[in-house]
PDB file of N, CA and C in Angstrom:
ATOM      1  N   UNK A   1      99.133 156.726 124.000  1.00  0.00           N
ATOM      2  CA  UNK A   1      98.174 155.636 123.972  1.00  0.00           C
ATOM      3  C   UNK A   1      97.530 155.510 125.349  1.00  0.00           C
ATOM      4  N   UNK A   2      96.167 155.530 125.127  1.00  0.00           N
ATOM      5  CA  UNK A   2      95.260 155.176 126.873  1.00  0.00           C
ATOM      6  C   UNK A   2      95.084 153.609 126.781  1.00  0.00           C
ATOM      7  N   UNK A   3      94.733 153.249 128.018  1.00  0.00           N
ATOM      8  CA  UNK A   3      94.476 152.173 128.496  1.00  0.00           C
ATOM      9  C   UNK A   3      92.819 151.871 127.552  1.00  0.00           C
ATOM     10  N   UNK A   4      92.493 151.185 126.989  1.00  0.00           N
ATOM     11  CA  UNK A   4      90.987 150.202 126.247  1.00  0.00           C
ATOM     12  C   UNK A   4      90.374 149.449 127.411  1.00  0.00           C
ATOM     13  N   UNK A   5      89.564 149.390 127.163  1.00  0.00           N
ATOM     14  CA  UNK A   5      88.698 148.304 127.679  1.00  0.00           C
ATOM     15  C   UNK A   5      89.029 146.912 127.279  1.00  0.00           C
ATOM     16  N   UNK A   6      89.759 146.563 126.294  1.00  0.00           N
ATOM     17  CA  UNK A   6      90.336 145.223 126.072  1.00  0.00           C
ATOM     18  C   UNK A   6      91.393 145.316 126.625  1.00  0.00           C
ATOM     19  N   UNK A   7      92.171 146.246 126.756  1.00  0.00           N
ATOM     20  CA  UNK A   7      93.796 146.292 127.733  1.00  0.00           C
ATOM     21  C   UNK A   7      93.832 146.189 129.164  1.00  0.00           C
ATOM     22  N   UNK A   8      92.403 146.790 129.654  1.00  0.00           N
ATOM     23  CA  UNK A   8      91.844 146.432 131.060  1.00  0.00           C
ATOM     24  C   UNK A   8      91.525 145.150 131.473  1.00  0.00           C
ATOM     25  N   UNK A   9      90.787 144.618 130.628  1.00  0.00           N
ATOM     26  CA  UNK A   9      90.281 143.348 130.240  1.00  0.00           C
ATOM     27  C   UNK A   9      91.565 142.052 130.565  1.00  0.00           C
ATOM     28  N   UNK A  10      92.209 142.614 130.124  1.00  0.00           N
ATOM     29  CA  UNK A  10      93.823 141.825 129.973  1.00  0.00           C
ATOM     30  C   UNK A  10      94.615 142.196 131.099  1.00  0.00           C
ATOM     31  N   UNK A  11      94.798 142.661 131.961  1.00  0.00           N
ATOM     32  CA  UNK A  11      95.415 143.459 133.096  1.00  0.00           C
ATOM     33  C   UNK A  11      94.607 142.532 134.396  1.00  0.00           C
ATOM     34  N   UNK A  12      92.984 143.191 134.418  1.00  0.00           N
ATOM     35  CA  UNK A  12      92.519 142.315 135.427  1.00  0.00           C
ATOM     36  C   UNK A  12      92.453 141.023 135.185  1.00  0.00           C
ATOM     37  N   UNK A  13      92.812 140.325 134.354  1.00  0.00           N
ATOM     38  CA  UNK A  13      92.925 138.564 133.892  1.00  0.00           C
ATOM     39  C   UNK A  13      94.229 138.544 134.525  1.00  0.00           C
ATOM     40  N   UNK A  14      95.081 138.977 134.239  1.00  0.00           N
ATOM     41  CA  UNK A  14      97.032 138.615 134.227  1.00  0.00           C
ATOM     42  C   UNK A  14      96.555 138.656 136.329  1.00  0.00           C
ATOM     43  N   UNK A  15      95.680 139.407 137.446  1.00  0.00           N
ATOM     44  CA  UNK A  15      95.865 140.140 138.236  1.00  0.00           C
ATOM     45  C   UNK A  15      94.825 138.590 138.729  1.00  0.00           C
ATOM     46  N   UNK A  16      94.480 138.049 138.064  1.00  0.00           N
ATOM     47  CA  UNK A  16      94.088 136.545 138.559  1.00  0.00           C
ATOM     48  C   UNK A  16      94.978 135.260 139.136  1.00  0.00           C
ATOM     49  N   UNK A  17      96.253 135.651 138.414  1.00  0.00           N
ATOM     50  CA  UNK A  17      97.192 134.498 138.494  1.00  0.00           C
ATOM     51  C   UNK A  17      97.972 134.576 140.054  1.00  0.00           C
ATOM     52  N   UNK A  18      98.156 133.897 141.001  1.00  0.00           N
ATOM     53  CA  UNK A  18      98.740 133.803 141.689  1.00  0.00           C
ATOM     54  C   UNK A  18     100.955 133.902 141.550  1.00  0.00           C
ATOM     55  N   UNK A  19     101.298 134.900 141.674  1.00  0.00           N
ATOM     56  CA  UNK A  19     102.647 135.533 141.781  1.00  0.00           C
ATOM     57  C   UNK A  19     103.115 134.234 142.643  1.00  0.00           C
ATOM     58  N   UNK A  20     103.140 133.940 143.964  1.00  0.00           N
ATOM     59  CA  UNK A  20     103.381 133.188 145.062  1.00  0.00           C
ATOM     60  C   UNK A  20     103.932 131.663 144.105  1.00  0.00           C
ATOM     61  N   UNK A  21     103.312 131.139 143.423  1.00  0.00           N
ATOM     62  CA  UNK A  21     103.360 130.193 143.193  1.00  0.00           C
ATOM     63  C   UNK A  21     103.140 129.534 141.740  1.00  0.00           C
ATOM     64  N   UNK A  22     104.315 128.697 140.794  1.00  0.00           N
ATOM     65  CA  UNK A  22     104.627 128.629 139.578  1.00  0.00           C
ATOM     66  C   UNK A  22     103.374 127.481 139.526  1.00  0.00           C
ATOM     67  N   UNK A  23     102.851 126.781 140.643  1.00  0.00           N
ATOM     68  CA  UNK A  23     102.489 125.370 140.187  1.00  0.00           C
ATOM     69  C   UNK A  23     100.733 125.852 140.340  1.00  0.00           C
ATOM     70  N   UNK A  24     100.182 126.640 140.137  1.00  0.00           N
ATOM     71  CA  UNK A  24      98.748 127.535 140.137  1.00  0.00           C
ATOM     72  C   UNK A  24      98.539 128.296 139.329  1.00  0.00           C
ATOM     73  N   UNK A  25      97.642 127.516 138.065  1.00  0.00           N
ATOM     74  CA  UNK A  25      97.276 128.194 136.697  1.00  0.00           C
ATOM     75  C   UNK A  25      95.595 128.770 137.511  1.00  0.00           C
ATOM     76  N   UNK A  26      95.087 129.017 136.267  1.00  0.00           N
ATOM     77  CA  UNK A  26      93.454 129.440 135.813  1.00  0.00           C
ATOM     78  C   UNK A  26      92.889 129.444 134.585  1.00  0.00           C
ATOM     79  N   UNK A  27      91.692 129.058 134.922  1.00  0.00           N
ATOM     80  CA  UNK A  27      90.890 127.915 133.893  1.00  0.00           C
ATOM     81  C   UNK A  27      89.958 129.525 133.865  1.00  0.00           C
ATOM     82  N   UNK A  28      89.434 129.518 132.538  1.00  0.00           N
ATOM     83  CA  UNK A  28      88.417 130.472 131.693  1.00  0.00           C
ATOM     84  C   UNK A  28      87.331 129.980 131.494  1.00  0.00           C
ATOM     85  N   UNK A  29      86.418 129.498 132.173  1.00  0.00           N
ATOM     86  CA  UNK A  29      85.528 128.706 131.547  1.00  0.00           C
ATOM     87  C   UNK A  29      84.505 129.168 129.840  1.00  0.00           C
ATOM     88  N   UNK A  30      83.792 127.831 129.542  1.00  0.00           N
ATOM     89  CA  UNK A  30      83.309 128.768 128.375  1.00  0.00           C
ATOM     90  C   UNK A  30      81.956 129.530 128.192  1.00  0.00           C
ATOM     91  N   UNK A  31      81.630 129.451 129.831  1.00  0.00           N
ATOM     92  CA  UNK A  31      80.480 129.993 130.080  1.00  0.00           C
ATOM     93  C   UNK A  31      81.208 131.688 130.787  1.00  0.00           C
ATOM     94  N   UNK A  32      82.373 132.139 130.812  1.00  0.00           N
ATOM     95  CA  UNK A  32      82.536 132.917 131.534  1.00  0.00           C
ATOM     96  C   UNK A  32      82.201 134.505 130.330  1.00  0.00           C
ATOM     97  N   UNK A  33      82.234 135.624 130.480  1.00  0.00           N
ATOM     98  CA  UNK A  33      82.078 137.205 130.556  1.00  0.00           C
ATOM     99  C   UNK A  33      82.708 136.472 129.228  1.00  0.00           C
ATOM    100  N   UNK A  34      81.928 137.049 128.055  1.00  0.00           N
ATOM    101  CA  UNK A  34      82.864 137.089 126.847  1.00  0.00           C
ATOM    102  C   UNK A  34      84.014 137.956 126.545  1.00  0.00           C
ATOM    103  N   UNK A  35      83.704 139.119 127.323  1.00  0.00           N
ATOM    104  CA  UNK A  35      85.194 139.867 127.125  1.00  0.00           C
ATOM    105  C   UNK A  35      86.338 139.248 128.117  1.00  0.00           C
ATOM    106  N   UNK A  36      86.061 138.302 128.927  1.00  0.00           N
ATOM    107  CA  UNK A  36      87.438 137.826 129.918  1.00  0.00           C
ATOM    108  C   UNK A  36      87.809 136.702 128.743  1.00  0.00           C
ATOM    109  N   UNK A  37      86.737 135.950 128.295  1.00  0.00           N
ATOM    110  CA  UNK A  37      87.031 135.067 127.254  1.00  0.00           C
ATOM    111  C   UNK A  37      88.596 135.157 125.889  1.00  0.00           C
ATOM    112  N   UNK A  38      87.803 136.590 125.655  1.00  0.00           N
ATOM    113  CA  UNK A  38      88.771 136.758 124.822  1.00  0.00           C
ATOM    114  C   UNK A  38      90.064 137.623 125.446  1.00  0.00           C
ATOM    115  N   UNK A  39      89.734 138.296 126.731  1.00  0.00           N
ATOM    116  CA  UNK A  39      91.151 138.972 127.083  1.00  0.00           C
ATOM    117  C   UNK A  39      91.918 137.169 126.625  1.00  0.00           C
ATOM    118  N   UNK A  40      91.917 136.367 127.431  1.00  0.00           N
ATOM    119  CA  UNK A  40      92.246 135.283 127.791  1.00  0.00           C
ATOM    120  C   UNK A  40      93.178 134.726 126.467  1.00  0.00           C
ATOM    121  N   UNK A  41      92.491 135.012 125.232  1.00  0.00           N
ATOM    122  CA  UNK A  41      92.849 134.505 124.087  1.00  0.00           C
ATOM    123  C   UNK A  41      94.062 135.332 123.882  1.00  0.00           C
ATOM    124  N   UNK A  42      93.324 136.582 123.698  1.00  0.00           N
ATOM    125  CA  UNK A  42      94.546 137.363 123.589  1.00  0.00           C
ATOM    126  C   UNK A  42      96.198 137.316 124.172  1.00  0.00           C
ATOM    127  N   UNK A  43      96.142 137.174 125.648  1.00  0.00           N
ATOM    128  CA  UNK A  43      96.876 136.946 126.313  1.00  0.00           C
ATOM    129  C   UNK A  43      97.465 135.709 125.579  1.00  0.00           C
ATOM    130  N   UNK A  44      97.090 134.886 125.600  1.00  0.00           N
ATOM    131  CA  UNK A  44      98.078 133.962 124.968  1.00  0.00           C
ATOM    132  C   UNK A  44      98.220 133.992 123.222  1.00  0.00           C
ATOM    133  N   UNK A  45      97.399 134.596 122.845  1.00  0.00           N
ATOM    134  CA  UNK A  45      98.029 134.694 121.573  1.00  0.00           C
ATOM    135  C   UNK A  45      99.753 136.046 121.517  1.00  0.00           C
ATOM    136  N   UNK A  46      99.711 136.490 122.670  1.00  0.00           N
ATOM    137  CA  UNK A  46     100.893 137.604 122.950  1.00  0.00           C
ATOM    138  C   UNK A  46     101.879 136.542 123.999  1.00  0.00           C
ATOM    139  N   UNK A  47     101.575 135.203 124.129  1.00  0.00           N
ATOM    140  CA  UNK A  47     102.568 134.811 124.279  1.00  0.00           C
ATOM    141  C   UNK A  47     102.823 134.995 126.122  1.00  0.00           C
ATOM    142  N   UNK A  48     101.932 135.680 126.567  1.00  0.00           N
ATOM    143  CA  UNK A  48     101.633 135.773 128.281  1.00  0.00           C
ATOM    144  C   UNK A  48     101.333 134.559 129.027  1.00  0.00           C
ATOM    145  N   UNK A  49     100.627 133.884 128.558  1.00  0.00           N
ATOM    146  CA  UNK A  49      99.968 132.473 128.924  1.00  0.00           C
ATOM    147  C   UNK A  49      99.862 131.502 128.330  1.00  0.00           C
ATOM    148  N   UNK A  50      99.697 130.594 128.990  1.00  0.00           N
ATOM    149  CA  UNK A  50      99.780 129.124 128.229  1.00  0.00           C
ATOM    150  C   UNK A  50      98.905 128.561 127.067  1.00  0.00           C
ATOM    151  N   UNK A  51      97.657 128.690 127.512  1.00  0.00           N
ATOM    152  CA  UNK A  51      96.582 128.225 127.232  1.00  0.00           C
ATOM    153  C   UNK A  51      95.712 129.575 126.886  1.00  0.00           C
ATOM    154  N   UNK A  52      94.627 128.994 125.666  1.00  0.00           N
ATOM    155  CA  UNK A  52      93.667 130.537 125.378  1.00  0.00           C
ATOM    156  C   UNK A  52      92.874 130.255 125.997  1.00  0.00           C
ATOM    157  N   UNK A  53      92.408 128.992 127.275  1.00  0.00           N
ATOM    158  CA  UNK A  53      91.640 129.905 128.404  1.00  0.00           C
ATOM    159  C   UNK A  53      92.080 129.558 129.277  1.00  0.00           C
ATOM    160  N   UNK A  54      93.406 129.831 129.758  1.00  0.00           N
ATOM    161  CA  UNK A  54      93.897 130.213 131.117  1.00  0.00           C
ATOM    162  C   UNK A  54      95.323 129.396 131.117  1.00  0.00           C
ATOM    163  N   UNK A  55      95.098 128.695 131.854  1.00  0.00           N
ATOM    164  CA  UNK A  55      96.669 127.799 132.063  1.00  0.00           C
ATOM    165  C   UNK A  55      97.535 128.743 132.917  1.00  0.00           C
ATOM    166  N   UNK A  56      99.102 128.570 132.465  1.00  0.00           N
ATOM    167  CA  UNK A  56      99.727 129.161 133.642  1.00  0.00           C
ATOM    168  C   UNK A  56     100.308 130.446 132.896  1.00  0.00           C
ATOM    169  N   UNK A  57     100.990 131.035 133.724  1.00  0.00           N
ATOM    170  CA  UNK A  57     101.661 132.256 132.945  1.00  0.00           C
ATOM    171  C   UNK A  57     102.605 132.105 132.550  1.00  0.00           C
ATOM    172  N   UNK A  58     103.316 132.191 131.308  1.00  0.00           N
ATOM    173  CA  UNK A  58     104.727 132.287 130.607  1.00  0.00           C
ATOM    174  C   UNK A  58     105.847 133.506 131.830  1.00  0.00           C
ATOM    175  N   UNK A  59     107.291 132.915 131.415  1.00  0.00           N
ATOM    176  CA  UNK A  59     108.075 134.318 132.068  1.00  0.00           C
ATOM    177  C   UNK A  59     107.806 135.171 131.628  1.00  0.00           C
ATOM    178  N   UNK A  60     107.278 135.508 130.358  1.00  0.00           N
ATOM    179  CA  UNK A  60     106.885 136.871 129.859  1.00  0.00           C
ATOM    180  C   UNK A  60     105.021 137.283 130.544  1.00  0.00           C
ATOM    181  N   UNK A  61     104.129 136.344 130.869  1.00  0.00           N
ATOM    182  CA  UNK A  61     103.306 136.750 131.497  1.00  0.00           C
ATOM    183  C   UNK A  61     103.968 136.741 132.686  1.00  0.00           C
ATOM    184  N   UNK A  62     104.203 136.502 133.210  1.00  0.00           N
ATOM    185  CA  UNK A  62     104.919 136.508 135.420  1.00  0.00           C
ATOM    186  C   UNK A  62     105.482 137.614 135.305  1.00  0.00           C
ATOM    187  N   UNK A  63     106.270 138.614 134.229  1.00  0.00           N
ATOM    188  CA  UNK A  63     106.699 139.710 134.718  1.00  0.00           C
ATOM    189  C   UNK A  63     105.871 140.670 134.111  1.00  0.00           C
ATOM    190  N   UNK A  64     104.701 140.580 133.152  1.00  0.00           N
ATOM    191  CA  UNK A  64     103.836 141.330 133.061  1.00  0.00           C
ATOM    192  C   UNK A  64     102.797 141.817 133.796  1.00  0.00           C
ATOM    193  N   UNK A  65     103.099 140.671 134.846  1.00  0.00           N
ATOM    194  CA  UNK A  65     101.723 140.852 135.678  1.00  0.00           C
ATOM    195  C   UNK A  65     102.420 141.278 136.887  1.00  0.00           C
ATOM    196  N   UNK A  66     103.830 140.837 137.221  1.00  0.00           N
ATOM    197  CA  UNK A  66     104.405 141.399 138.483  1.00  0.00           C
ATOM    198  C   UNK A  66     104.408 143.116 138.272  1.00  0.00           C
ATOM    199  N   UNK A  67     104.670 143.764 137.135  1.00  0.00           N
ATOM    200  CA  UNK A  67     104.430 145.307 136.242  1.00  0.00           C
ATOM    201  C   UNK A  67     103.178 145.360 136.795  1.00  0.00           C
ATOM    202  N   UNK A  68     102.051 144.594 136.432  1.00  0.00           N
ATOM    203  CA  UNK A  68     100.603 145.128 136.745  1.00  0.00           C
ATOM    204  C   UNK A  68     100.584 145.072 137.601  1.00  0.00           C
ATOM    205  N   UNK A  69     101.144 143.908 138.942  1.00  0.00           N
ATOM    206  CA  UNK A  69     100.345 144.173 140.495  1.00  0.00           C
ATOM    207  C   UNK A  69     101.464 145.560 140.880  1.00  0.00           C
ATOM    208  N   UNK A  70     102.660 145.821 140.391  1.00  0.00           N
ATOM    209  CA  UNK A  70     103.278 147.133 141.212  1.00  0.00           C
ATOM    210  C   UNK A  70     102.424 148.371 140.624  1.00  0.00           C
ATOM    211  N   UNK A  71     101.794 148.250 139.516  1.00  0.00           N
ATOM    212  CA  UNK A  71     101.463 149.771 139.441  1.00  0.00           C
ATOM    213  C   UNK A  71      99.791 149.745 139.898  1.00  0.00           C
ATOM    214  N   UNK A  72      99.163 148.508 140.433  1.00  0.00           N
ATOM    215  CA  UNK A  72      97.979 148.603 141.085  1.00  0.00           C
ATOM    216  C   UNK A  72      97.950 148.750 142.283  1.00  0.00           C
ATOM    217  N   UNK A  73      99.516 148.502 142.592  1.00  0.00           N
ATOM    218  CA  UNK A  73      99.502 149.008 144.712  1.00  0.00           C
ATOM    219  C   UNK A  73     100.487 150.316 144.792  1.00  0.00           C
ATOM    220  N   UNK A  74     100.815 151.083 143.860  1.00  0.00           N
ATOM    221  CA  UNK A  74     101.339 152.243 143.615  1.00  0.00           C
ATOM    222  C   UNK A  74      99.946 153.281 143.735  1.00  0.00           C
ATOM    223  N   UNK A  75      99.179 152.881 142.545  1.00  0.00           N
ATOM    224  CA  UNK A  75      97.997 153.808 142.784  1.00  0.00           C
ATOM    225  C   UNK A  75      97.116 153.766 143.973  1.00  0.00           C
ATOM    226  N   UNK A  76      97.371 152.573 144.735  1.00  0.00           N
ATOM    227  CA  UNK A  76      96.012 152.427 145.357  1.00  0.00           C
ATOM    228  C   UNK A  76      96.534 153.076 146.616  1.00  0.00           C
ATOM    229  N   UNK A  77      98.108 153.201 146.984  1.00  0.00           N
ATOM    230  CA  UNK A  77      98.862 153.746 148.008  1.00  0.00           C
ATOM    231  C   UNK A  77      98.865 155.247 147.671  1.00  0.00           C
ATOM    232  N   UNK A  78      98.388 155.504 146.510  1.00  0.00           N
ATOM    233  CA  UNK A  78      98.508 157.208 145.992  1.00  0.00           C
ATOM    234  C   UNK A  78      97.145 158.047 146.725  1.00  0.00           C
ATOM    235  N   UNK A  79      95.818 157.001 146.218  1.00  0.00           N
ATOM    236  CA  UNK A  79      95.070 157.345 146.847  1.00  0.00           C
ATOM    237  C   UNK A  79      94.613 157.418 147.842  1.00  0.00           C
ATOM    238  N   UNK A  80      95.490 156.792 148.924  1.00  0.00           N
ATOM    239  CA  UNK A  80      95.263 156.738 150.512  1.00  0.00           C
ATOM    240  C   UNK A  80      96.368 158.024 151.231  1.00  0.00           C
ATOM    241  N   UNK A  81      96.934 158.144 150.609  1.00  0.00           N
ATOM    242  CA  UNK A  81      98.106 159.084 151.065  1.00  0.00           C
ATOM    243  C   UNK A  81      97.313 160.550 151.261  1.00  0.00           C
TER     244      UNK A  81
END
């Protein structure tokens, strides 16, 4: 299976949330990119996030996204090497 453009979609959303700190959600507005719109939905319809446009991250989003920021500073350290 490759990475979609809706799985990207969902990756750079989760790569919004602040790691540092449990008490710092994000709001989706309803004027925003219709595809962040619905990553957004998605995400919480999988149970990642709170809210279908934004809110905070579930433990199951906080370690999905801690997965996404290690393999976005894995690659980005691949390509500097």
């Amino acid at each position: 299976m490759r990475y979609n453009q809706a799985l990207m979609d969902e990756l750079n959303l989760l790569l919004h949330f602040d790691l540092d700190t449990t008490q710092q959600g994000i709001k989706v507005h309803h004027d925003a990119d219709p595809a962040v719109i619905a990553a957004a939905v998605r995400l919480h319809d999988k149970g990642l996030i709170t809210l279908s446009d934004g809110g905070y991250l579930t433990e199951l989003g906080r370690e999905a996204n801690e997965h996404a920021q290690a393999m976005l500073n894995l690659l980005r350290e691949s390509t500097t090497a």
